[in-house]
C-alpha atoms as a PDB file:
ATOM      1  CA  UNK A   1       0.000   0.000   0.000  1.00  0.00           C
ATOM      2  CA  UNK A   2       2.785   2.203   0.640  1.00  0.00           C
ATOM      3  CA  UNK A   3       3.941   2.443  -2.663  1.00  0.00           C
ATOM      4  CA  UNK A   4       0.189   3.403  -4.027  1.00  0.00           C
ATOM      5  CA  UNK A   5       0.077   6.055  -1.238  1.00  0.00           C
ATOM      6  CA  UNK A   6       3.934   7.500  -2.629  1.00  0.00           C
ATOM      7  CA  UNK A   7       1.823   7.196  -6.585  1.00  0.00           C
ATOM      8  CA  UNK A   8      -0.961   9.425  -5.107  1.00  0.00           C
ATOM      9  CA  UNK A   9       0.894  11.804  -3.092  1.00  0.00           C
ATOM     10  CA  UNK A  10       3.166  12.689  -6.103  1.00  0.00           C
ATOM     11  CA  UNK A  11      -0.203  13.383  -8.480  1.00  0.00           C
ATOM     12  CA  UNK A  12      -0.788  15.332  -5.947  1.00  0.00           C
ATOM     13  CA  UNK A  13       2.119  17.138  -5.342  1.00  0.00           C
ATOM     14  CA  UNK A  14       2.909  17.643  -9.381  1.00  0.00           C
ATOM     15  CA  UNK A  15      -1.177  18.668  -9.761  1.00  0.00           C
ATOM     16  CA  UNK A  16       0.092  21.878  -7.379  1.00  0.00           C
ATOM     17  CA  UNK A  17       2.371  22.940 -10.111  1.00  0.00           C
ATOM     18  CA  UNK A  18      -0.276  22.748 -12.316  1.00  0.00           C
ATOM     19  CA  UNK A  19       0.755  19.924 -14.382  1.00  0.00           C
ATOM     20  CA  UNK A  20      -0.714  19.035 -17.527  1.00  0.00           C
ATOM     21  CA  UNK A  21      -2.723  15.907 -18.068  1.00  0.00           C
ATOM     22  CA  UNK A  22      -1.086  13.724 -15.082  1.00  0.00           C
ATOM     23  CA  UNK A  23      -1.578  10.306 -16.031  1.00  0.00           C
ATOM     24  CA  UNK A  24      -0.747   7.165 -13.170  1.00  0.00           C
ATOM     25  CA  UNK A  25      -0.766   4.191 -14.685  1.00  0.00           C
ATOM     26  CA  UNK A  26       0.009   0.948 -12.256  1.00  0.00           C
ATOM     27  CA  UNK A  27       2.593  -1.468 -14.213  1.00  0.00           C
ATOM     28  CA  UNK A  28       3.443  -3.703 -11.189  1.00  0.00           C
ATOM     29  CA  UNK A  29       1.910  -6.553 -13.518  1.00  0.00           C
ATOM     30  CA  UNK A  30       4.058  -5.613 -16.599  1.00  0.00           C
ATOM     31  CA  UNK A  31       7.012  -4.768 -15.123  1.00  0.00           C
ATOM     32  CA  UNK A  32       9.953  -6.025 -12.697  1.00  0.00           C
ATOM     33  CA  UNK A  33      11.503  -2.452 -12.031  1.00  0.00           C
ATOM     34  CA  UNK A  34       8.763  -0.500 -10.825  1.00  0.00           C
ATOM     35  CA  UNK A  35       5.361  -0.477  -9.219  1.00  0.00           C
ATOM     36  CA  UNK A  36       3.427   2.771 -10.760  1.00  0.00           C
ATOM     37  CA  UNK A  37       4.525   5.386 -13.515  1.00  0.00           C
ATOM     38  CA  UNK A  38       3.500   9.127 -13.069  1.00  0.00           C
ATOM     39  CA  UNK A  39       3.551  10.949 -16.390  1.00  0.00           C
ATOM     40  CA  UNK A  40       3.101  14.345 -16.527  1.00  0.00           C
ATOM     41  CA  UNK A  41       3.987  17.837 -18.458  1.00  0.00           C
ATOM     42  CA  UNK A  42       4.827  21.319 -17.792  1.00  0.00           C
ATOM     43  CA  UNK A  43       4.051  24.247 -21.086  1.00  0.00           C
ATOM     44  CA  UNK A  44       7.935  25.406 -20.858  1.00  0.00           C
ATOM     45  CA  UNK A  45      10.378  24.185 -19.663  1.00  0.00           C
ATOM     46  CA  UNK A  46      10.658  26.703 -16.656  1.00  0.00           C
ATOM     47  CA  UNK A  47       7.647  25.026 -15.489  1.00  0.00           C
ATOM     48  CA  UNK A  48       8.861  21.589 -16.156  1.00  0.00           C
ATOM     49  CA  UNK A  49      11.887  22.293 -14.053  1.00  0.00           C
ATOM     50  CA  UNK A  50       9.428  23.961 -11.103  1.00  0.00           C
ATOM     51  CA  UNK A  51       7.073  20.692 -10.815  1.00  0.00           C
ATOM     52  CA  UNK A  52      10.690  18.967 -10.837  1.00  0.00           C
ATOM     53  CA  UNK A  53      12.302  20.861  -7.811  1.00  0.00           C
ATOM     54  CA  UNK A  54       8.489  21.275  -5.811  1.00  0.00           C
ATOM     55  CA  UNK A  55       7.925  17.284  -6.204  1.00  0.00           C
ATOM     56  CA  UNK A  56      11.533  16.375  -5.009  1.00  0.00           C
ATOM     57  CA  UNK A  57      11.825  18.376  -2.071  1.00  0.00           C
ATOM     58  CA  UNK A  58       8.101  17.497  -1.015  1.00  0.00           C
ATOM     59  CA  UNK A  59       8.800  14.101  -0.970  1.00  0.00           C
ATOM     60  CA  UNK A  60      11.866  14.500   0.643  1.00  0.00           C
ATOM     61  CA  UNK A  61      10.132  15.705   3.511  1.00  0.00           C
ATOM     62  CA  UNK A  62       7.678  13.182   3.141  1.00  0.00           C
ATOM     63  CA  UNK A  63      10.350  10.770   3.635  1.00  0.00           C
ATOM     64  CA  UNK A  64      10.467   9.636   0.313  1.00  0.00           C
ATOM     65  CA  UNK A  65      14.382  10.026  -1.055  1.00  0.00           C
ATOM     66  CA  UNK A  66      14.952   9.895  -5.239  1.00  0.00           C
ATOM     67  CA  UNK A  67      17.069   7.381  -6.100  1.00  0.00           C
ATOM     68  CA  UNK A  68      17.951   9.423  -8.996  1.00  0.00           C
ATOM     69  CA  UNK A  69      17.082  12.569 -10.772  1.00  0.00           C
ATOM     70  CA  UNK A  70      18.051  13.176 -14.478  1.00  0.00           C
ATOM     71  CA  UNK A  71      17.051  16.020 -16.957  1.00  0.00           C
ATOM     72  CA  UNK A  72      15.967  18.895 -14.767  1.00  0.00           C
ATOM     73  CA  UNK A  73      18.710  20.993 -15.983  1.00  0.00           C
ATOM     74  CA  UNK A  74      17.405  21.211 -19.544  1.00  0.00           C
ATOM     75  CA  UNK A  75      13.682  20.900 -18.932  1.00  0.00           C
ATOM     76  CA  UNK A  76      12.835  18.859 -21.703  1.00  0.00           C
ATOM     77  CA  UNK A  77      12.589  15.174 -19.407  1.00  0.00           C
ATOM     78  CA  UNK A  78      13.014  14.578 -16.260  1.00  0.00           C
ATOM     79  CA  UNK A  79      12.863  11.017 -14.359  1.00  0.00           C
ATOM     80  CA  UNK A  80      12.961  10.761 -11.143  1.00  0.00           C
ATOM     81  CA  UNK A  81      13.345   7.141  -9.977  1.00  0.00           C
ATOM     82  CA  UNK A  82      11.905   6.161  -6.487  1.00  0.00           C
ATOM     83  CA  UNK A  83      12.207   2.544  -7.184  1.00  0.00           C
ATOM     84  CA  UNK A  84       8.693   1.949  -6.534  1.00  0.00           C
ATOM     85  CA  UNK A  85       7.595   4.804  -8.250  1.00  0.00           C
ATOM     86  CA  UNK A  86       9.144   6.288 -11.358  1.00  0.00           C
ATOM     87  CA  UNK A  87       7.835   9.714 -12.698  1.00  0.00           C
ATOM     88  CA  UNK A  88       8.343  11.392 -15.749  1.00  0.00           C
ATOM     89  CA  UNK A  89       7.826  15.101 -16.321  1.00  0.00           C
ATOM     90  CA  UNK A  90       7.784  16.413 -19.873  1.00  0.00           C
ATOM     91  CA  UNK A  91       7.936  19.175 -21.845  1.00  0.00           C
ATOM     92  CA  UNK A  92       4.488  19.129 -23.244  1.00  0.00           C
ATOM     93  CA  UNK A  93       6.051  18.673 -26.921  1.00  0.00           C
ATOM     94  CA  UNK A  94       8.814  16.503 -26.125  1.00  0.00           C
ATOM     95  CA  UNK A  95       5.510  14.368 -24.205  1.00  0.00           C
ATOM     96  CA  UNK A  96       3.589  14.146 -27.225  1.00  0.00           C
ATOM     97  CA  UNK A  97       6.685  13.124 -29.579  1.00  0.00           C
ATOM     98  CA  UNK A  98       7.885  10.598 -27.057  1.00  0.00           C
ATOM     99  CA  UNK A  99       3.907   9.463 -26.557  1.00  0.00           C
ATOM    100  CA  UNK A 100       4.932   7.252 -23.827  1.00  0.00           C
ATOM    101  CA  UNK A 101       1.289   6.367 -22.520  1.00  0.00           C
ATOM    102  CA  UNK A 102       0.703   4.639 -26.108  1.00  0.00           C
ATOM    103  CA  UNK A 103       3.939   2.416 -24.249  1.00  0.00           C
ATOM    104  CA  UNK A 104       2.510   1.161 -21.622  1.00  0.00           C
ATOM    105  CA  UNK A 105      -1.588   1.448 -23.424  1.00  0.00           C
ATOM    106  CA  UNK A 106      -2.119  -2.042 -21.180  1.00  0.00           C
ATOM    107  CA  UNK A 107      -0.940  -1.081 -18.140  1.00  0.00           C
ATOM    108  CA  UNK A 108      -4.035  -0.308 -15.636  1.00  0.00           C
ATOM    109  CA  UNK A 109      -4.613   3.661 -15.288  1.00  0.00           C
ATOM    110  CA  UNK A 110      -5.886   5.357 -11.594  1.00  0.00           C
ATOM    111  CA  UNK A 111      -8.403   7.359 -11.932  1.00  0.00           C
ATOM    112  CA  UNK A 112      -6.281  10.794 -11.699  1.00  0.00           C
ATOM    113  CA  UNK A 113     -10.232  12.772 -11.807  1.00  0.00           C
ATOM    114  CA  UNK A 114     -11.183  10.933  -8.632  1.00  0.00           C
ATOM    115  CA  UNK A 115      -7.431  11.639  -7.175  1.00  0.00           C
ATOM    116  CA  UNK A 116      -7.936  15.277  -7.859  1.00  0.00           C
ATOM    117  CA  UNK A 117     -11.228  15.032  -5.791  1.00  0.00           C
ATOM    118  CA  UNK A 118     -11.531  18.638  -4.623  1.00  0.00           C
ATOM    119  CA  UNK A 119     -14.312  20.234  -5.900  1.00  0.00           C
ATOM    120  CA  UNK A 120     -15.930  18.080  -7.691  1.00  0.00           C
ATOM    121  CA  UNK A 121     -19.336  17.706  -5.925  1.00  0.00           C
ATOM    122  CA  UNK A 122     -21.464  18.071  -8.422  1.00  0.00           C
ATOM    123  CA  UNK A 123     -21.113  14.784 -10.203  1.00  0.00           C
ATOM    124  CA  UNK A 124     -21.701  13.534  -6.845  1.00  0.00           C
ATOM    125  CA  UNK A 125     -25.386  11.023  -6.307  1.00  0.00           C
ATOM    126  CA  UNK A 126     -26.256  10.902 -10.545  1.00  0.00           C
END
């Protein structure tokens, strides 16, 4: 369960920054080397590098150490590797070129809309 909770606490952390399109897709069946992938995008690569430095030091303090970082420097892709838990964050076209989600297209998705949560009472009871 842990590494769920570490998947959901980075959506949230990288929805702060205003990601675009967060997508958490749950590979543990498809894959040996990780559990979940976040995949996400900033619209420059100023913002790319912000969700990058707001996500590592959050989870940092969460507890939750990187076992690497690479790519925040130029913006375009960054990984950061929590074993568990690898996240990508794009540079919305470098995202679309790269089109990782049509990668992993089997791999089981988590509802990100019920993960955001917030605000969203009136689709509740129809």
């Amino acid at each position: 369960m842990e590494s769920l909770d570490k998947a959901r606490f980075s959506l949230k952390l990288v929805r702060e920054r205003k990601a675009l399109d967060p997508v958490l897709f749950d590979v543990s069946g498809l894959t040996s080397f990780t559990d979940y992938f976040l995949i996400a995008a900033g619209g420059s690569t100023r913002q790319v590098q912000a969700i990058t430095r707001h996500l590592a030091r959050k989870m940092r303090e969460a507890g939750w150490h990187a076992h690497g970082i690479e790519g925040e420097r130029e913006g375009q892709w960054v990984l950061l590797d929590y074993g568990d838990l690898v996240i990508h964050i794009f540079y919305e076209p470098v995202r679309e070129f790269y089109d990782l989600e049509s990668l992993w297209v089997e791999a089981p998705r988590i509802d990100t809309e019920q993960e955001a949560g917030e605000g969203r009472d009136d689709d509740a009871g129809g």
